[in-house]
PDB file of N, CA and C in Angstrom:
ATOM      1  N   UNK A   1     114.550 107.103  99.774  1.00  0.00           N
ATOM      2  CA  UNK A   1     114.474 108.535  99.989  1.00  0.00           C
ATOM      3  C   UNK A   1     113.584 109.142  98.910  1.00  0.00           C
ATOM      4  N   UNK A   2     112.481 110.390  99.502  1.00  0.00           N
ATOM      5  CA  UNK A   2     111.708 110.715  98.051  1.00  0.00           C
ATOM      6  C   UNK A   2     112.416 111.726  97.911  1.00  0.00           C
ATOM      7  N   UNK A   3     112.273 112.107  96.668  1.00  0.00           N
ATOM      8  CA  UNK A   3     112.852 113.472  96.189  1.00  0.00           C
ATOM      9  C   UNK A   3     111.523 113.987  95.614  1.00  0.00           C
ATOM     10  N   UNK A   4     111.791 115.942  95.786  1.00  0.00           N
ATOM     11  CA  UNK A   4     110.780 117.359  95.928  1.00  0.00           C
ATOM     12  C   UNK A   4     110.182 116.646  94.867  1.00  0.00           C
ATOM     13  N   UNK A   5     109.334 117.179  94.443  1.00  0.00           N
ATOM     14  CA  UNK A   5     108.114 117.111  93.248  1.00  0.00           C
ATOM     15  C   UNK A   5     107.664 117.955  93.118  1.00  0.00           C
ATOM     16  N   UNK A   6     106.889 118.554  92.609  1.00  0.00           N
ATOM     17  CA  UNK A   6     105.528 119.017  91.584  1.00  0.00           C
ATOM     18  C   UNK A   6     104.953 118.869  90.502  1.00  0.00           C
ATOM     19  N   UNK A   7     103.724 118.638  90.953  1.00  0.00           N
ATOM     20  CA  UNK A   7     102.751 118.375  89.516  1.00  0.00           C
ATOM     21  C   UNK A   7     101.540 119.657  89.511  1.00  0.00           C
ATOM     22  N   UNK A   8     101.795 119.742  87.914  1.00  0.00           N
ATOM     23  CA  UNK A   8     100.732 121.183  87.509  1.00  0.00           C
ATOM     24  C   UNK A   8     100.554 120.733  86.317  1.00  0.00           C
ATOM     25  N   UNK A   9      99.424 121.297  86.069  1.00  0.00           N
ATOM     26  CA  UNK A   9      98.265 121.778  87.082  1.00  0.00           C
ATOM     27  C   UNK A   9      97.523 121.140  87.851  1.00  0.00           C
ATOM     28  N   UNK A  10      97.583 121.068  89.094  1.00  0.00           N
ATOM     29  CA  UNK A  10      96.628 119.968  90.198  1.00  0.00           C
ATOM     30  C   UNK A  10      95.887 121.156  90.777  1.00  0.00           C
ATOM     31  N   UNK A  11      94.760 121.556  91.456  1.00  0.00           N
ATOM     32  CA  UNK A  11      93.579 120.252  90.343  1.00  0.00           C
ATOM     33  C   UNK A  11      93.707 120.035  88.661  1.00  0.00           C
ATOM     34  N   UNK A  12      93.005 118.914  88.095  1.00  0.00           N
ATOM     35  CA  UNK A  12      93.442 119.227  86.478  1.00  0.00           C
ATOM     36  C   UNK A  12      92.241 118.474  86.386  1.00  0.00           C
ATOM     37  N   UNK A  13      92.351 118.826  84.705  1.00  0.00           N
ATOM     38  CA  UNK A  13      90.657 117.990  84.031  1.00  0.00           C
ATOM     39  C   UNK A  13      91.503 116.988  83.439  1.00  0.00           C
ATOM     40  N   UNK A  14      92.388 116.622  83.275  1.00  0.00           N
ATOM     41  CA  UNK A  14      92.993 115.142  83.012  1.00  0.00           C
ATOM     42  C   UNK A  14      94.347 115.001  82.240  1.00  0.00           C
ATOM     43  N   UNK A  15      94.748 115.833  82.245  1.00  0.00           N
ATOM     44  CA  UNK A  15      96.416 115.671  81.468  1.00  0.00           C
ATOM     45  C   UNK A  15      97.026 116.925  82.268  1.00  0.00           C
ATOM     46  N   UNK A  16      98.300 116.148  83.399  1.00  0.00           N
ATOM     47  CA  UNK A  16      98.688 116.794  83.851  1.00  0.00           C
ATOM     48  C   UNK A  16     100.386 116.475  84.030  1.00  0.00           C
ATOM     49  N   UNK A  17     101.322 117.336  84.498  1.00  0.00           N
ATOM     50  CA  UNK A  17     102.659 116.783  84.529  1.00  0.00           C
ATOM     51  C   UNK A  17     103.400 116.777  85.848  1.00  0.00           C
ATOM     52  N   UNK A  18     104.224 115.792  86.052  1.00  0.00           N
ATOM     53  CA  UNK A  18     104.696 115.558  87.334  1.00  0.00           C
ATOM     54  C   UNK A  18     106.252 115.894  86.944  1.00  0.00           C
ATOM     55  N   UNK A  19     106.563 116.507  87.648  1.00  0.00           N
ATOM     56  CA  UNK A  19     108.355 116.963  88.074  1.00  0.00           C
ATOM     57  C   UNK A  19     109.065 116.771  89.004  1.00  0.00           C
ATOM     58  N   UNK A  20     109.915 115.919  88.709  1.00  0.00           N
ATOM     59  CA  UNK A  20     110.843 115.435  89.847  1.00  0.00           C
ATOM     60  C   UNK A  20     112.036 116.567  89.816  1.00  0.00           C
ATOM     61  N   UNK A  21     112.974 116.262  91.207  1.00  0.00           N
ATOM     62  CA  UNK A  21     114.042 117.283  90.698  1.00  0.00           C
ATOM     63  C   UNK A  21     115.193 115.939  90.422  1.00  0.00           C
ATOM     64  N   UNK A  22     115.081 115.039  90.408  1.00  0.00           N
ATOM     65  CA  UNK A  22     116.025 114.004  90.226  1.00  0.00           C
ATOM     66  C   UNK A  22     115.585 113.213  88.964  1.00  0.00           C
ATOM     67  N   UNK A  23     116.521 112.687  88.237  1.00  0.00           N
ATOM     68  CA  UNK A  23     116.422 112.029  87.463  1.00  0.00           C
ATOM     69  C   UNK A  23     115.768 110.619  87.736  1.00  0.00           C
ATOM     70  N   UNK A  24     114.717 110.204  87.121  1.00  0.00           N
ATOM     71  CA  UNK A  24     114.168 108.977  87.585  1.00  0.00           C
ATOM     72  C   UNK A  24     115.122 107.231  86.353  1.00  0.00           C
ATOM     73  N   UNK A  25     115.379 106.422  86.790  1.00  0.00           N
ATOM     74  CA  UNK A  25     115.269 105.373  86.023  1.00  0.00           C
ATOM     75  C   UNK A  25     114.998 104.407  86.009  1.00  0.00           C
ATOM     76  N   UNK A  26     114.149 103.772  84.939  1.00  0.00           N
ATOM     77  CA  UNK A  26     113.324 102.610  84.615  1.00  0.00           C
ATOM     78  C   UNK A  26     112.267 102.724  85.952  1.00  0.00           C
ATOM     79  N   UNK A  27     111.238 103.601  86.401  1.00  0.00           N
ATOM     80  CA  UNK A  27     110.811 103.599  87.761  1.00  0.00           C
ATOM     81  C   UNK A  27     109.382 103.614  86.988  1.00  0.00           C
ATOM     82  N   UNK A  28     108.433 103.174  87.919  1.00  0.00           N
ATOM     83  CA  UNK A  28     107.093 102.513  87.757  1.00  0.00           C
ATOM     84  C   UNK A  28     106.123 103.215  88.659  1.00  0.00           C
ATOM     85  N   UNK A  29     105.123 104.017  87.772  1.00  0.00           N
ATOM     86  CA  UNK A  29     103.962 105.246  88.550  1.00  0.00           C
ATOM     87  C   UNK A  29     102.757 104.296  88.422  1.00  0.00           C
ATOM     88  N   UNK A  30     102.180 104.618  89.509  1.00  0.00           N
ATOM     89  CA  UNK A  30     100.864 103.953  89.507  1.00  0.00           C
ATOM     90  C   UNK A  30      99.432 105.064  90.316  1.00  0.00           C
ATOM     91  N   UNK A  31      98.894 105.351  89.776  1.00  0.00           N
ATOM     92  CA  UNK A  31      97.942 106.228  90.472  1.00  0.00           C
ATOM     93  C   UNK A  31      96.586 105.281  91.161  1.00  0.00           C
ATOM     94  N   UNK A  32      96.449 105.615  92.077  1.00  0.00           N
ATOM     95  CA  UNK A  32      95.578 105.026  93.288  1.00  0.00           C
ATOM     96  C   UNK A  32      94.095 105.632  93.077  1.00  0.00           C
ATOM     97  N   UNK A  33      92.887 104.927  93.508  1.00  0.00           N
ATOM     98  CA  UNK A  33      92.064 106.086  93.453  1.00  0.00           C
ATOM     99  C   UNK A  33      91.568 105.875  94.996  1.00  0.00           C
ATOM    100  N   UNK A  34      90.374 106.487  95.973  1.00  0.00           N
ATOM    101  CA  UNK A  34      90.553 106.252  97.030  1.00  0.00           C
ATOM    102  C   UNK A  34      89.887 105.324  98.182  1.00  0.00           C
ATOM    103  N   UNK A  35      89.868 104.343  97.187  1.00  0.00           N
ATOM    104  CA  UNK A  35      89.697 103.081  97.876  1.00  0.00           C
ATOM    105  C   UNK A  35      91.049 102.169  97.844  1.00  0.00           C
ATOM    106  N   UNK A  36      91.944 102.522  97.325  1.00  0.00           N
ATOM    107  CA  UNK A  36      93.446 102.224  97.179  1.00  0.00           C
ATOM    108  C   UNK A  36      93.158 101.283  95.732  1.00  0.00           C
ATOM    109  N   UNK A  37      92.545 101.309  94.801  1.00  0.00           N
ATOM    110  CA  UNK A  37      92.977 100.631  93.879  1.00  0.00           C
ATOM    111  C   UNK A  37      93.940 101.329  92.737  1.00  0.00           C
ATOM    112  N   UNK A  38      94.634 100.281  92.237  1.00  0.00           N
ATOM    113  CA  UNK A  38      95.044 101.054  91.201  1.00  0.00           C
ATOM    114  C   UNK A  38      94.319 100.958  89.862  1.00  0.00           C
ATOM    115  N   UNK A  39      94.141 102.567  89.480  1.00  0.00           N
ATOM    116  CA  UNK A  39      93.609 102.795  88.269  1.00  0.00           C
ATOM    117  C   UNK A  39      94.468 103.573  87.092  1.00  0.00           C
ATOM    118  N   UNK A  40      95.966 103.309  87.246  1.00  0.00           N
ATOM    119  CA  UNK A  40      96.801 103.711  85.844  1.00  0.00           C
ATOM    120  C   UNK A  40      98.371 103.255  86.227  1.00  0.00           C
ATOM    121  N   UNK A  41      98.577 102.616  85.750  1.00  0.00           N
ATOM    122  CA  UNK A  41      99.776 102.403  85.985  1.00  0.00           C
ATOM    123  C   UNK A  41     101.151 102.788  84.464  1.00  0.00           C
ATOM    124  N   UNK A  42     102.260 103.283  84.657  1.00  0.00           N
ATOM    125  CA  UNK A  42     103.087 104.019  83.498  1.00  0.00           C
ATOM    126  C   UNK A  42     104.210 102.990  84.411  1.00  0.00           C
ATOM    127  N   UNK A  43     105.292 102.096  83.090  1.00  0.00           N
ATOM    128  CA  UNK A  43     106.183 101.644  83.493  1.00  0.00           C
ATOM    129  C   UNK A  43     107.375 101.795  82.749  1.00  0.00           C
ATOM    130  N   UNK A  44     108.286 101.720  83.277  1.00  0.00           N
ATOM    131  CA  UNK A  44     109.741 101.897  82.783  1.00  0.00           C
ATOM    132  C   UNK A  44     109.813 104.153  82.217  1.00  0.00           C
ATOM    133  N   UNK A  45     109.772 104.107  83.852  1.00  0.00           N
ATOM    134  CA  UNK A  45     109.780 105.799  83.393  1.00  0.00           C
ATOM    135  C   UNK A  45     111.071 105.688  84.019  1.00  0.00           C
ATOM    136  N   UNK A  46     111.761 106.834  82.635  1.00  0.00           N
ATOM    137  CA  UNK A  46     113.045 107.729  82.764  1.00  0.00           C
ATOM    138  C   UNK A  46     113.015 108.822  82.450  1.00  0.00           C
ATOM    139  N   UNK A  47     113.829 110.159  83.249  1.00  0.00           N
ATOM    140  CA  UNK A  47     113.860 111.236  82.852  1.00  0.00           C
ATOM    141  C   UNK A  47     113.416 111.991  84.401  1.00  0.00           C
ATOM    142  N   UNK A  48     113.047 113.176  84.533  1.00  0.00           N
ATOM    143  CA  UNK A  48     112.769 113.880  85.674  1.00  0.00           C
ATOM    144  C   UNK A  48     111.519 114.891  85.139  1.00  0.00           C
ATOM    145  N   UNK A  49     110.624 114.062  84.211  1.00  0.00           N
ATOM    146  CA  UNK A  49     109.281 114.495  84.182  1.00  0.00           C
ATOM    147  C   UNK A  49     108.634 113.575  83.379  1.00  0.00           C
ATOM    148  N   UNK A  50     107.162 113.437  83.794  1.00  0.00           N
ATOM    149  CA  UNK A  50     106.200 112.324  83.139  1.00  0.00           C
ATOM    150  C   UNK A  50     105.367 113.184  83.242  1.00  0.00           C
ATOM    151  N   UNK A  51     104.416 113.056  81.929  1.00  0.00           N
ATOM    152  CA  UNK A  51     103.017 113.579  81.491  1.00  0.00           C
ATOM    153  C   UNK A  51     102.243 112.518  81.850  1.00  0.00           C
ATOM    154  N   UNK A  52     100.944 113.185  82.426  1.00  0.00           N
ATOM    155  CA  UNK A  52      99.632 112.030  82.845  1.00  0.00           C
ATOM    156  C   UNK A  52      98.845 112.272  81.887  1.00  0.00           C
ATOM    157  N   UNK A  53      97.921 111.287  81.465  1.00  0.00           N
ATOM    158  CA  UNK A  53      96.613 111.331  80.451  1.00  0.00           C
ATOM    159  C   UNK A  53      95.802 110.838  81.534  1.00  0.00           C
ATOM    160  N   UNK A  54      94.807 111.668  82.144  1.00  0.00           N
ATOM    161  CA  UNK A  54      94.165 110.950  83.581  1.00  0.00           C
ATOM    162  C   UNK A  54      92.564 111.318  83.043  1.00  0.00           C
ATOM    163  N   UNK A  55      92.308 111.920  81.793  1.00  0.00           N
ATOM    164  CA  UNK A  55      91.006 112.211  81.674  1.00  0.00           C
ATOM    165  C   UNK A  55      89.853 110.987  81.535  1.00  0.00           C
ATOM    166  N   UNK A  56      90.315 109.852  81.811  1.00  0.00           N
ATOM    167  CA  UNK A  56      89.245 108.449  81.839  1.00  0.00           C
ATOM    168  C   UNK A  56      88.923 108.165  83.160  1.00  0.00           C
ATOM    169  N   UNK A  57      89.678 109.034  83.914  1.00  0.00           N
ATOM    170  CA  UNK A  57      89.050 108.952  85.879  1.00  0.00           C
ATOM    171  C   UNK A  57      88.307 109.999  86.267  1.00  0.00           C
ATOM    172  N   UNK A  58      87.201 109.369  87.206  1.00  0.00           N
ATOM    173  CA  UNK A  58      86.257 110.197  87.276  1.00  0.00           C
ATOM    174  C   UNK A  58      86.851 111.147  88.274  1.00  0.00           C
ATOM    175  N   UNK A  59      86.277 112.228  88.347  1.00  0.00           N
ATOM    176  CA  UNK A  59      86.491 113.141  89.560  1.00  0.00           C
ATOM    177  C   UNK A  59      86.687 112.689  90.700  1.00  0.00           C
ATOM    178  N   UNK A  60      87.763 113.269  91.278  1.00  0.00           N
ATOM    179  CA  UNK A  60      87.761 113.197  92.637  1.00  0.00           C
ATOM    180  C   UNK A  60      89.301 113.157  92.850  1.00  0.00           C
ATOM    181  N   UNK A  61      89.663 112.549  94.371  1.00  0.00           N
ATOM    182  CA  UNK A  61      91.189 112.749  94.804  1.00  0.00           C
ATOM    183  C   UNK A  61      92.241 111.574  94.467  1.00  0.00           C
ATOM    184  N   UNK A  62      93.280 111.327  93.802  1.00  0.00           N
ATOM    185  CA  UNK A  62      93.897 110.322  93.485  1.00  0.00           C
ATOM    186  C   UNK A  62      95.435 110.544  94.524  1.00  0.00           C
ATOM    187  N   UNK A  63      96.135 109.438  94.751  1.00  0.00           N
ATOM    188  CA  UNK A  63      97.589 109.052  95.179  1.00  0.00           C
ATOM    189  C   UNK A  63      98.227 108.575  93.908  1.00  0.00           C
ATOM    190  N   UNK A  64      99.395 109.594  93.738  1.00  0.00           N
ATOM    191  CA  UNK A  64     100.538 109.272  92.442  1.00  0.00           C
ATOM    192  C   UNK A  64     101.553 108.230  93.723  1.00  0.00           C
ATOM    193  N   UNK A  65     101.978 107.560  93.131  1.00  0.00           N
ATOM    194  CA  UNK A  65     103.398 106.816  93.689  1.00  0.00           C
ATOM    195  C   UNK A  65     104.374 106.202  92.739  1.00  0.00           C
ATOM    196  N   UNK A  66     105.420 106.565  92.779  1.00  0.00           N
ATOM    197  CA  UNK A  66     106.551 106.427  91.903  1.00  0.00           C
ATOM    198  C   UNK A  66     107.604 105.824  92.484  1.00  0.00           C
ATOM    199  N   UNK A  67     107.849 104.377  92.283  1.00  0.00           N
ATOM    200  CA  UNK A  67     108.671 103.460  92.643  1.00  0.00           C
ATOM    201  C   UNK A  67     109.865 103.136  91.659  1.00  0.00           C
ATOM    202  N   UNK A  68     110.659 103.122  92.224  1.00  0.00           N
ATOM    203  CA  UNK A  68     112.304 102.993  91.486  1.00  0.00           C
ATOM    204  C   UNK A  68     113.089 101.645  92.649  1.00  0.00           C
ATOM    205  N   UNK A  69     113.371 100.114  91.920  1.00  0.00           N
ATOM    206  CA  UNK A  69     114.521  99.844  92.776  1.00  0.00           C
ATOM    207  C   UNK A  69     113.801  99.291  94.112  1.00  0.00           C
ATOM    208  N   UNK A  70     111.932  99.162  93.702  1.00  0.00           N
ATOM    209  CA  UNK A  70     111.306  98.576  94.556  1.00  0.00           C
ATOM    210  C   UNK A  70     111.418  99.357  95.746  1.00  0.00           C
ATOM    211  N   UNK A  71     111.713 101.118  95.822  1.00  0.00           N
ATOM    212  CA  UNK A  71     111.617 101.979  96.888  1.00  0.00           C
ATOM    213  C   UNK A  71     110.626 103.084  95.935  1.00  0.00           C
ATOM    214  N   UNK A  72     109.901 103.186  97.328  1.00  0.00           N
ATOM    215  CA  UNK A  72     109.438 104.320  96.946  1.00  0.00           C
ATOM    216  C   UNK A  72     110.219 106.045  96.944  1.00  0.00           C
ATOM    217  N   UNK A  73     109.930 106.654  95.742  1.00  0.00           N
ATOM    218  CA  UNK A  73     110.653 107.883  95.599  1.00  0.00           C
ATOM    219  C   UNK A  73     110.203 109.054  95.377  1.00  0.00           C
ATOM    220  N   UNK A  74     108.397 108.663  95.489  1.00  0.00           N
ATOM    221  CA  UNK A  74     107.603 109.944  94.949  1.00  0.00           C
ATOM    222  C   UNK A  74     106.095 109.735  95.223  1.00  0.00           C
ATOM    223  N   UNK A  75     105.553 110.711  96.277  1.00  0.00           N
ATOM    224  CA  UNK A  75     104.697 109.983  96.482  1.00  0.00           C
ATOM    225  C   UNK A  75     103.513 111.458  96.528  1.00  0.00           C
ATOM    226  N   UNK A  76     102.246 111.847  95.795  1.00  0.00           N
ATOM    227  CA  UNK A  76     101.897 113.160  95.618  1.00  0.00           C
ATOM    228  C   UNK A  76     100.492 112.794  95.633  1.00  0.00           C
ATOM    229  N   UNK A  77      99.842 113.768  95.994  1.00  0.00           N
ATOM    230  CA  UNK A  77      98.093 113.954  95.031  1.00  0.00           C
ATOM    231  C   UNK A  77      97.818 114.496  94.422  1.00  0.00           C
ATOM    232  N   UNK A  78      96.799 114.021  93.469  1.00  0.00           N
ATOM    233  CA  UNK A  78      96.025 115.046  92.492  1.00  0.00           C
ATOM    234  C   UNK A  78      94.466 114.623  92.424  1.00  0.00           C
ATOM    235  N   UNK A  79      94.243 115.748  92.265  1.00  0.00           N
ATOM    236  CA  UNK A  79      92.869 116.108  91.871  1.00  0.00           C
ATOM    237  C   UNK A  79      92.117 116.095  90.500  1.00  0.00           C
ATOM    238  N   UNK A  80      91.368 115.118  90.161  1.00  0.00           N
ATOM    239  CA  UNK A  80      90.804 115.457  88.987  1.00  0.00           C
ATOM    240  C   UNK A  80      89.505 116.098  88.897  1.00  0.00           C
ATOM    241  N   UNK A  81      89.570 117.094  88.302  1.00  0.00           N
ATOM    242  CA  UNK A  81      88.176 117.855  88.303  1.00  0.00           C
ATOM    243  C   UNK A  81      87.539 117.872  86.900  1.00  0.00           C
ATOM    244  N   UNK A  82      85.683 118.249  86.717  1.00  0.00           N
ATOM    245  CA  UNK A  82      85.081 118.311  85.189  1.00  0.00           C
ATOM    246  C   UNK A  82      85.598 118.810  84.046  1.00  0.00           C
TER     247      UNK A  82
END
């Protein structure tokens, strides 16, 4: 099951924060870029917010996905802009 989200500021120039309304544990983010690779992966996240440092990806549209328990629980886009 995913639970609500938001991340702000999307679009962003590269450090941005994601908000769950549920508590996450030991769960594993990986941002996609859009050829589906992954280009960042953050592991063993706990808590019901993670900060991104995304300013080493170039512009354009990314897929956040946040897996807990080998389910997915969070699944968003963002935008990185100049």
């Amino acid at each position: 099951m995913e639970v609500s989200n938001f991340i702000y500021p999307n679009p962003t120039s590269g450090e941005t924060i994601l908000k769950a309304n549920e508590q996450l544990n030991s769960a594993m983010l990986k941002v996609y870029n859009e050829l589906g690779e992954v280009v960042h992966i953050l592991t063993d996240i706990s808590g019901d917010e993670v900060k991104l440092h995304l300013d080493n990806l170039q512009r354009g549209m990314y897929m956040v996905i946040i897996t807990e328990n080998e389910s997915i629980v969070l699944r968003t886009k963002i935008i990185i802009t100049d």
